[in-house]
C-alpha atoms as a PDB file:
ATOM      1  CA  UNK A   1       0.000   0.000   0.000  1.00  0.00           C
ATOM      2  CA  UNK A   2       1.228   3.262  -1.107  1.00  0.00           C
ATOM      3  CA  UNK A   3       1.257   6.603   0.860  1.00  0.00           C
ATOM      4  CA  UNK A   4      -0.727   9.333  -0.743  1.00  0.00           C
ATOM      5  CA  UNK A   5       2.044  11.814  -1.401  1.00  0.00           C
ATOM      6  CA  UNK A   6       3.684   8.363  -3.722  1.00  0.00           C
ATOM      7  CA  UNK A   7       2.828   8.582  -7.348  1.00  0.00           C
ATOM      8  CA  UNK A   8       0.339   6.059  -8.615  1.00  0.00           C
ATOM      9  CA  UNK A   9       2.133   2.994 -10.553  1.00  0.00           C
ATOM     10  CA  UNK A  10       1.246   4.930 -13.761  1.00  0.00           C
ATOM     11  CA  UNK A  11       4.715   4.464 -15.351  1.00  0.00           C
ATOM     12  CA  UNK A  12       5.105   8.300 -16.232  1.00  0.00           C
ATOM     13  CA  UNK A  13       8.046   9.801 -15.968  1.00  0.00           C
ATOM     14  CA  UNK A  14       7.141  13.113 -14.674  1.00  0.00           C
ATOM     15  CA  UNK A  15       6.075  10.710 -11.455  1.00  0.00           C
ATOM     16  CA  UNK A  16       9.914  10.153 -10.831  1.00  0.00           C
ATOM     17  CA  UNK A  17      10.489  13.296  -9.874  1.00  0.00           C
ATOM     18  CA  UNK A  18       9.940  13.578  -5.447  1.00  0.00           C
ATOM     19  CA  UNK A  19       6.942  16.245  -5.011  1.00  0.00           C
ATOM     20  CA  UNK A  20       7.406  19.343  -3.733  1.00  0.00           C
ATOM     21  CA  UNK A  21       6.632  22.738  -3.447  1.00  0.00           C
ATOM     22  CA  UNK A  22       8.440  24.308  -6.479  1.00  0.00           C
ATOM     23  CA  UNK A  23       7.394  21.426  -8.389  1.00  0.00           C
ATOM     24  CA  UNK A  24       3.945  21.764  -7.386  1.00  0.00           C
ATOM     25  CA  UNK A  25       4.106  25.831  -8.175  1.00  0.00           C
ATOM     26  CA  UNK A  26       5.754  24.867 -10.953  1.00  0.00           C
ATOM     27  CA  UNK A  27       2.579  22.339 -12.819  1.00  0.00           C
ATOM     28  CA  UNK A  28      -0.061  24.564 -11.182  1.00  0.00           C
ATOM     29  CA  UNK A  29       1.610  27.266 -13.784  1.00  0.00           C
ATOM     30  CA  UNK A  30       1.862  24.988 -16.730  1.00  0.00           C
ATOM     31  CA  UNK A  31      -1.750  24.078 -15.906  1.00  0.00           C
ATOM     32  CA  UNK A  32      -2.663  27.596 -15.778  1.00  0.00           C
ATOM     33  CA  UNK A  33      -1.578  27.993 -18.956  1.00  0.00           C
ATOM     34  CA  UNK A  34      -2.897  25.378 -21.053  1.00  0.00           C
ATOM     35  CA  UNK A  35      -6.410  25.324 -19.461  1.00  0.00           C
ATOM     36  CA  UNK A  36      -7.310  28.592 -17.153  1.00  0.00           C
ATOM     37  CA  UNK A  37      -7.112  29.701 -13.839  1.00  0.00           C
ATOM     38  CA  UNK A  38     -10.447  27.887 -13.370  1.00  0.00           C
ATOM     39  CA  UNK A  39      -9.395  24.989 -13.884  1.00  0.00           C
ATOM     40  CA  UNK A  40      -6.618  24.879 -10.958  1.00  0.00           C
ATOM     41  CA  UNK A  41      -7.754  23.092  -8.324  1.00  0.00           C
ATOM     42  CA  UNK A  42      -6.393  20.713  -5.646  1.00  0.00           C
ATOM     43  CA  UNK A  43      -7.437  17.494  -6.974  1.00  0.00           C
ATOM     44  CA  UNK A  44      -6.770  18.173 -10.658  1.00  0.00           C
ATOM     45  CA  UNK A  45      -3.520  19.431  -9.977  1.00  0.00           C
ATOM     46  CA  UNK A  46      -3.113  16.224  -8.185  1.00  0.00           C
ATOM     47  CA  UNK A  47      -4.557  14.252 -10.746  1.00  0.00           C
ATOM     48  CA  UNK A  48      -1.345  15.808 -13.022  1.00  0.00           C
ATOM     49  CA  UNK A  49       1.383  15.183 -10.543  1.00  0.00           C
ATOM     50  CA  UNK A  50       0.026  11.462 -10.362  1.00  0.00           C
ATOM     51  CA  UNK A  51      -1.046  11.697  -6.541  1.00  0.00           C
ATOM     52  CA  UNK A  52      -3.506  12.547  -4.228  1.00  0.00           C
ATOM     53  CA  UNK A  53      -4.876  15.748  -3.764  1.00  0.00           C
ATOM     54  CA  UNK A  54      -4.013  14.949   0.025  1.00  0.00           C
ATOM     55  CA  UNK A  55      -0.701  14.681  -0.824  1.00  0.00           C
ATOM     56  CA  UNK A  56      -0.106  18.542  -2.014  1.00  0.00           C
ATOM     57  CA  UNK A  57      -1.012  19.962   1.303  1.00  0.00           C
ATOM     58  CA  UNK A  58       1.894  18.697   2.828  1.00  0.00           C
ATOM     59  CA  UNK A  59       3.704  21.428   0.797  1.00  0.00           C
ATOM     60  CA  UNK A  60       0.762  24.132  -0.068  1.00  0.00           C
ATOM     61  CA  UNK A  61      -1.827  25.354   2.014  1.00  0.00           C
ATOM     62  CA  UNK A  62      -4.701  25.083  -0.107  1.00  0.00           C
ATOM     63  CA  UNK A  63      -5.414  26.638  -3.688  1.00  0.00           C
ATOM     64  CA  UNK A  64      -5.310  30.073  -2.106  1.00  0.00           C
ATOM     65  CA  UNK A  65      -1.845  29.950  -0.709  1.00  0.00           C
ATOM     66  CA  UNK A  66      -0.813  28.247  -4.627  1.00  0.00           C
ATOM     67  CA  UNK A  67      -1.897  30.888  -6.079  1.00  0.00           C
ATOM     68  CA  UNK A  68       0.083  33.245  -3.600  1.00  0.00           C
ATOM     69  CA  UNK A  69       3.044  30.732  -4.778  1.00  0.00           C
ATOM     70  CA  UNK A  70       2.332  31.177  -8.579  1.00  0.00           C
ATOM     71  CA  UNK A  71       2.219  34.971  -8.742  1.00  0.00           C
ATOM     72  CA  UNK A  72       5.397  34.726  -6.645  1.00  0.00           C
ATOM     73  CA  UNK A  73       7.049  32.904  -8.716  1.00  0.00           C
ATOM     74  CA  UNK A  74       6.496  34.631 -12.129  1.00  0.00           C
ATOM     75  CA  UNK A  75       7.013  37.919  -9.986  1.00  0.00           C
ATOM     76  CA  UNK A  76      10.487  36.295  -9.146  1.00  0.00           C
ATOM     77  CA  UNK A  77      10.905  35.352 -13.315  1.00  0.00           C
ATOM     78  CA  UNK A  78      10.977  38.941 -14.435  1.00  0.00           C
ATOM     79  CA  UNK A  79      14.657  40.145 -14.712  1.00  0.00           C
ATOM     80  CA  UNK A  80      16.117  42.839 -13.031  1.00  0.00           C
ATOM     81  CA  UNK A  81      18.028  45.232 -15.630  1.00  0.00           C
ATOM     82  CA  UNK A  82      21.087  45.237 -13.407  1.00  0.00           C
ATOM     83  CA  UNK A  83      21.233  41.469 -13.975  1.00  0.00           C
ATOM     84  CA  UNK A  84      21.649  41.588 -17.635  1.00  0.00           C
ATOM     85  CA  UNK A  85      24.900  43.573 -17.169  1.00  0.00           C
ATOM     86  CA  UNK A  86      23.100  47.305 -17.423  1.00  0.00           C
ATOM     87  CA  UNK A  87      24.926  49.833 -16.360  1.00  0.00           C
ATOM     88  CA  UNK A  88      23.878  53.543 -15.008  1.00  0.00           C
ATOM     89  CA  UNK A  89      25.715  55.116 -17.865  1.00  0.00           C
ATOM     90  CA  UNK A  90      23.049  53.510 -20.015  1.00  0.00           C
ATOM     91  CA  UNK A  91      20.645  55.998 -18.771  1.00  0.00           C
ATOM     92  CA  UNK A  92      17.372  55.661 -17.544  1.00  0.00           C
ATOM     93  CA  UNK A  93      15.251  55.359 -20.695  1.00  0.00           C
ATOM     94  CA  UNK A  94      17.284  52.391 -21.457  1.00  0.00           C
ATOM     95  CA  UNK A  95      16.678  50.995 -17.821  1.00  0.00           C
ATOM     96  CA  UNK A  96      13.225  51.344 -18.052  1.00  0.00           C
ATOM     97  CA  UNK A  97      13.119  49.917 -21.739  1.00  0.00           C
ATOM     98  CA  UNK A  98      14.868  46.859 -20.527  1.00  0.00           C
ATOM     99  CA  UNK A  99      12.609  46.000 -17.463  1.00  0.00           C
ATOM    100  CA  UNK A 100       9.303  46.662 -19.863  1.00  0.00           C
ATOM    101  CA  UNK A 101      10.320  44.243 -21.921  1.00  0.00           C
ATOM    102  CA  UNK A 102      11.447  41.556 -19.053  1.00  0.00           C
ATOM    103  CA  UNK A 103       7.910  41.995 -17.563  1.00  0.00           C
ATOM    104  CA  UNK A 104       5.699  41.570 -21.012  1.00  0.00           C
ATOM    105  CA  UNK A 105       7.977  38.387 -21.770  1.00  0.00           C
ATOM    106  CA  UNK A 106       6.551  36.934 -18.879  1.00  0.00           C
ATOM    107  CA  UNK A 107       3.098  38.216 -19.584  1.00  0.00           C
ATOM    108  CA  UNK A 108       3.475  36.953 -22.628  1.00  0.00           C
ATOM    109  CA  UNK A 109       4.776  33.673 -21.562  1.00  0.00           C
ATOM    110  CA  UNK A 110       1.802  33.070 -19.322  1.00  0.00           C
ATOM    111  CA  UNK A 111      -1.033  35.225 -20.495  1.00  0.00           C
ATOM    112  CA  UNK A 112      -4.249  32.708 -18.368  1.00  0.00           C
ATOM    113  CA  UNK A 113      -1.704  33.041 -15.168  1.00  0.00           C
ATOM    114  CA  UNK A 114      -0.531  37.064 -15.843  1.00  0.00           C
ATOM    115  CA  UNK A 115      -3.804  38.751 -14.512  1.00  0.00           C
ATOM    116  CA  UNK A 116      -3.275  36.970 -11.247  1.00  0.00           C
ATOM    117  CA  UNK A 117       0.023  39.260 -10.153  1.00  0.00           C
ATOM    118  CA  UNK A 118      -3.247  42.465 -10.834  1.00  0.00           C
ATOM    119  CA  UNK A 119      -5.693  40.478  -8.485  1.00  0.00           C
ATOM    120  CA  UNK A 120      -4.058  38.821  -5.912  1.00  0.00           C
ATOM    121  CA  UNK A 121      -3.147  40.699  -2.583  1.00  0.00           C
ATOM    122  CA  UNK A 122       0.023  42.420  -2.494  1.00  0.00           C
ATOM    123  CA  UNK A 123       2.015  42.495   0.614  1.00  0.00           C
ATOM    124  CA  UNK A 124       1.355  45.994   0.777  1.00  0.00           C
ATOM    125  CA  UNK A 125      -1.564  48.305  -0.286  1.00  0.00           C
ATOM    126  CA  UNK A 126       1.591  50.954  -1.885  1.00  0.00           C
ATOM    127  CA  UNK A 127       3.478  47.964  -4.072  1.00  0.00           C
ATOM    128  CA  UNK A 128       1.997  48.008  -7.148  1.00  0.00           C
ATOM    129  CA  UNK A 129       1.701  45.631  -9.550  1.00  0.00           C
ATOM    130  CA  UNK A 130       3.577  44.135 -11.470  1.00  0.00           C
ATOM    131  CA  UNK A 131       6.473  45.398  -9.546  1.00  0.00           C
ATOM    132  CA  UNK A 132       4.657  44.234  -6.721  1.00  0.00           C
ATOM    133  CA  UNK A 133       7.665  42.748  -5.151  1.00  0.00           C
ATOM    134  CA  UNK A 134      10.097  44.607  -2.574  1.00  0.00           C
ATOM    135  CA  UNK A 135      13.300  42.906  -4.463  1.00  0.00           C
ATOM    136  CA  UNK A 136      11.886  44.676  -7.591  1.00  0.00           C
ATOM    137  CA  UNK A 137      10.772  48.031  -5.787  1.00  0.00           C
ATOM    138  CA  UNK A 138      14.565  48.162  -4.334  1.00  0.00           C
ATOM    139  CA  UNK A 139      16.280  47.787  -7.887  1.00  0.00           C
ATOM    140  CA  UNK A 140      13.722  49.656  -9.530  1.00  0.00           C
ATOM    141  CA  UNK A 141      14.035  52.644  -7.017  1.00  0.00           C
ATOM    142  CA  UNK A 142      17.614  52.287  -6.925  1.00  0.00           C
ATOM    143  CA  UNK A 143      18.222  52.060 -10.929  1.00  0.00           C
ATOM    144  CA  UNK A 144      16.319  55.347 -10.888  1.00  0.00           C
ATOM    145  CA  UNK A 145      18.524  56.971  -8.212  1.00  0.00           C
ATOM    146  CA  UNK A 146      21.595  55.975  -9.735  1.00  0.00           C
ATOM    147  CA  UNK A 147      20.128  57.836 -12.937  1.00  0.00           C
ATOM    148  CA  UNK A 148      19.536  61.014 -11.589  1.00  0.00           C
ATOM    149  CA  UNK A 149      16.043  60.810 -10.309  1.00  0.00           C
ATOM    150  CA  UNK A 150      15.780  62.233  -6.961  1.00  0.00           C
ATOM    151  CA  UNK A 151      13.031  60.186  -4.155  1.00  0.00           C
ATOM    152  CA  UNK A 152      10.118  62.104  -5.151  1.00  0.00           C
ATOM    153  CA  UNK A 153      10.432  61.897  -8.916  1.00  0.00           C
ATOM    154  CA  UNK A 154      11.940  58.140  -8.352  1.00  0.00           C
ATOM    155  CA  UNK A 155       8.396  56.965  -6.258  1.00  0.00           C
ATOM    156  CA  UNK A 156       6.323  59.121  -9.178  1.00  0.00           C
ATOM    157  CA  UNK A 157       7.972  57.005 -11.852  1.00  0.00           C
ATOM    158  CA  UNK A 158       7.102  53.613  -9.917  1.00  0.00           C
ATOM    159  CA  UNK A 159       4.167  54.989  -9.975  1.00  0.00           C
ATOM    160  CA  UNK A 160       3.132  55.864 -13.612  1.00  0.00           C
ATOM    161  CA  UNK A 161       6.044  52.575 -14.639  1.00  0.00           C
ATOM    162  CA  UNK A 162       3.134  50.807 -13.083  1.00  0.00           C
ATOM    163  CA  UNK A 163       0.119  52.033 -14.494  1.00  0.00           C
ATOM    164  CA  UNK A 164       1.504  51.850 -17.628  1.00  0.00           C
ATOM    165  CA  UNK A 165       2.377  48.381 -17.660  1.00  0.00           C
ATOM    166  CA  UNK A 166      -0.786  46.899 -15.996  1.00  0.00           C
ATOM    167  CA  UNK A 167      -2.326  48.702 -18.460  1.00  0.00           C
ATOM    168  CA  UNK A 168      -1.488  47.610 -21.398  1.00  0.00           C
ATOM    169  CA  UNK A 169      -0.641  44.006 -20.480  1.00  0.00           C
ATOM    170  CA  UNK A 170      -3.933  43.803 -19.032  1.00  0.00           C
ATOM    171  CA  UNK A 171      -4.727  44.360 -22.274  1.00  0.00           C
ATOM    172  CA  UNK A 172      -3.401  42.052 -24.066  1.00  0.00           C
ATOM    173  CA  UNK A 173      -3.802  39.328 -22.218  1.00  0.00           C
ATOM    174  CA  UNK A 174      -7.364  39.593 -22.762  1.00  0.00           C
ATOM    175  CA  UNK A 175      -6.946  39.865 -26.317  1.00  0.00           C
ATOM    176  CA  UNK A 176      -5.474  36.271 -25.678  1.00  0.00           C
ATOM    177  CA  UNK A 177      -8.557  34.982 -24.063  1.00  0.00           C
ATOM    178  CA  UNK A 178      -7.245  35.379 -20.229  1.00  0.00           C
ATOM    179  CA  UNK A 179      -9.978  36.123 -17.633  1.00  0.00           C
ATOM    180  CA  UNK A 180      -9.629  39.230 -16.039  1.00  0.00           C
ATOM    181  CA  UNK A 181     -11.782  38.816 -13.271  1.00  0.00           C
ATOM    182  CA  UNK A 182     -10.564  36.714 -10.644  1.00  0.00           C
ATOM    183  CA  UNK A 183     -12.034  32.729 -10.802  1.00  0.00           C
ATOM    184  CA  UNK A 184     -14.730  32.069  -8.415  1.00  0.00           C
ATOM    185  CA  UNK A 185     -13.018  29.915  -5.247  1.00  0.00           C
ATOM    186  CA  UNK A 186     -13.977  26.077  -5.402  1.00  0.00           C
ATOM    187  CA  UNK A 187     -14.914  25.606  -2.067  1.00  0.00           C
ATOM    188  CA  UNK A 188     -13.152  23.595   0.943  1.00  0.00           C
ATOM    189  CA  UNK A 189      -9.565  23.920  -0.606  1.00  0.00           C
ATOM    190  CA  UNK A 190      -7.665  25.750   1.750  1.00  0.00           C
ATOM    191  CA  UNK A 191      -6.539  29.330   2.538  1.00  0.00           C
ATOM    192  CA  UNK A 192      -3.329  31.324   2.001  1.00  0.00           C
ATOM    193  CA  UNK A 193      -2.022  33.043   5.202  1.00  0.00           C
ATOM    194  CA  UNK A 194      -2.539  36.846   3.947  1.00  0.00           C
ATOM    195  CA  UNK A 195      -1.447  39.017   6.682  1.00  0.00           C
ATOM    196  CA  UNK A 196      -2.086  42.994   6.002  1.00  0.00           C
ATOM    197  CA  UNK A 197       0.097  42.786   6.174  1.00  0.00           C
ATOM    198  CA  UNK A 198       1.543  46.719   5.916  1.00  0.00           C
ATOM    199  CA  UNK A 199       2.077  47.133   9.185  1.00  0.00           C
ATOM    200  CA  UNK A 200       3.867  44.085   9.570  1.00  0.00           C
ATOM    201  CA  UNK A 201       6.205  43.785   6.286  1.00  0.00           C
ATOM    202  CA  UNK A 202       9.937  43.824   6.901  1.00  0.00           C
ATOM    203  CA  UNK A 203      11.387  46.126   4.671  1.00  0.00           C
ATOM    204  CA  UNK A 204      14.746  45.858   6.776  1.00  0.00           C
ATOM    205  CA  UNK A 205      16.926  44.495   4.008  1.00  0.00           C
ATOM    206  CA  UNK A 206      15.649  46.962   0.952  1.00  0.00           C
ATOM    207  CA  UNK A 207      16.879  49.917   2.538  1.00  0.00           C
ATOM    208  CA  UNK A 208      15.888  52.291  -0.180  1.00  0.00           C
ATOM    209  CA  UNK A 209      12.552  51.240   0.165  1.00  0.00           C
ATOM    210  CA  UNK A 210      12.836  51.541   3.976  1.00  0.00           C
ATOM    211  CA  UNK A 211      14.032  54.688   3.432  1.00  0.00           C
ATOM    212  CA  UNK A 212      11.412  55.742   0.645  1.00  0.00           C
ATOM    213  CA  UNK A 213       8.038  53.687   2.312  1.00  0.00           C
ATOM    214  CA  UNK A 214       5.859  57.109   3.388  1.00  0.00           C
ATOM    215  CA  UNK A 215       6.008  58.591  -0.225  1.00  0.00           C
ATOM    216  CA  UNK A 216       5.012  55.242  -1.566  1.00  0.00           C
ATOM    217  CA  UNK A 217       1.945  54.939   0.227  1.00  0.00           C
ATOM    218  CA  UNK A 218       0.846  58.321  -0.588  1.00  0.00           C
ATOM    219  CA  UNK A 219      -2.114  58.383  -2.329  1.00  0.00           C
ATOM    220  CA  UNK A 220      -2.155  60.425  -5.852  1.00  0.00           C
ATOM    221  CA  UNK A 221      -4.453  58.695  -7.996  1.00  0.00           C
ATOM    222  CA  UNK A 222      -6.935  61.298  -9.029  1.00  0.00           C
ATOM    223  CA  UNK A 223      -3.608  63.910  -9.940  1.00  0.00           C
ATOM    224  CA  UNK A 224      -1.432  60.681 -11.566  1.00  0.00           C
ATOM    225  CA  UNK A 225      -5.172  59.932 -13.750  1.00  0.00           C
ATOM    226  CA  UNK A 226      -5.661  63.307 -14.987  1.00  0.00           C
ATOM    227  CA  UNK A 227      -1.647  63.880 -15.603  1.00  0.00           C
ATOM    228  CA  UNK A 228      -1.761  60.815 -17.709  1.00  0.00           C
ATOM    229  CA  UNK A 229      -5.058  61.846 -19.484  1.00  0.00           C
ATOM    230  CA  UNK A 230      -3.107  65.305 -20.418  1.00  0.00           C
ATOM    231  CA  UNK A 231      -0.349  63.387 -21.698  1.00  0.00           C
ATOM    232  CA  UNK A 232      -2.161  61.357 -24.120  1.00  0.00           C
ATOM    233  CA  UNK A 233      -4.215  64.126 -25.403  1.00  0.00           C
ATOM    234  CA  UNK A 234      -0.872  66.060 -26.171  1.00  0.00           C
ATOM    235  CA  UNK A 235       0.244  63.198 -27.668  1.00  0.00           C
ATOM    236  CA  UNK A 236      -2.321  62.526 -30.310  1.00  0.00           C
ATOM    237  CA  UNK A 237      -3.174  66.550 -30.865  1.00  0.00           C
ATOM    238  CA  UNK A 238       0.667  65.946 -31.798  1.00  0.00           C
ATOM    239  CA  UNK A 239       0.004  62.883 -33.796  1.00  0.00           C
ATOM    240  CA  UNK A 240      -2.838  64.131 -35.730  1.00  0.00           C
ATOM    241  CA  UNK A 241      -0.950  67.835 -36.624  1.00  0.00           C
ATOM    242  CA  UNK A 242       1.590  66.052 -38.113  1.00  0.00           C
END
């Protein structure tokens, strides 16, 4: 007699591999993919690991805490500019050029699993997707710094970076068929621990961040809409003069 977290005699060799966790975030995304957020759940994800459903909660808390685990993990995929070797000489339209088109390769990657990073909870009302992670925050912040931008112009950029991005990858990933809307909860399959996790979020080792958190949590919205508005009404009055 087998225990459950031992995959059934199926043959497969995908059952060779020991579970765990990464593996498990790791199929949950591939499933995402091919058939839809909505069709993630414990026992079908189990059914694709070759084991029991029981099995996965040894390592995963439930389909909420998964999904905490998937949008971490695709947040962790985008690459930081300053690992591909770019320097602050480069300037900081090339810095932001660079991480733009590290985050839309992963959109683009995983279109069904992309909306997720817009709809799950952040560890913090003031990070914004999809630079929702402090790791990114700290390079992003810092790459700006290092460019000239001083704190105020550096937290405004995050800012509008942000917008922008959501934005239009939103958008596309509809085009693509993804659900925007986050999937209705099959019931009885567990909970992610979501603290709120503001108050409690150790920022102790992104010191720039630290050192930057009150401006980030400012709240500018209804300015940062009607700026952005402006902007593309002076761009097309441009567009169509020409």
């Amino acid at each position: 007699m087998t225990s459950p977290e031992q995959p059934r005699a199926t043959g497969r060799a995908a059952a060779r591999r020991p579970l765990s966790r990464s593996r498990i975030v790791e199929t949950a995304i591939s499933l995402i993919d091919t058939e839809g957020v909505s069709a993630l759940t414990m026992r079908r994800l189990g059914a694709t690991l070759d084991v029991e459903a029981m099995a996965l909660y040894r390592h995963v808390n439930g389909r909420e805490d998964l999904l905490e685990a998937v949008v971490d993990e695709l947040v962790d995929s985008i690459e930081i500019p300053a690992a591909v070797d770019l320097q602050p000489v480069d300037g900081w339209q090339a810095f932001l050029q660079v991480l733009a088109h590290n985050v839309r390769r992963v959109a683009i990657a995983h279109p069904a699993a992309f909306p997720l990073i817009a709809t799950r909870h952040p560890a913090a009302p003031w990070l914004r997707p999809p630079l929702r992670s402090l790791r990114m925050v700290e390079a992003f912040l810092t790459g700006l710094e290092a460019r000239g931008f001083s704190e105020r112009q550096a937290v405004a950029a995050y800012r509008s970076f942000t917008s922008f991005l959501l934005g239009h990858l939103l958008l596309e990933a509809a085009m693509q068929g993804a659900p925007l809307a986050p999937a209705e909860e099959p019931l009885d399959e567990g909970d992610a621990t979501l603290s709120n996790r503001d108050a409690e979020l150790d920022v102790s080792e992104f010191p720039v961040v630290a050192r930057l958190r009150e401006p980030l949590a400012e709240d500018h919205t209804d300015e940062e809409f009607e700026t952005a508005l402006e902007h593309l009404l002076v761009r097309l009055d441009l567009e169509n003069a020409q």
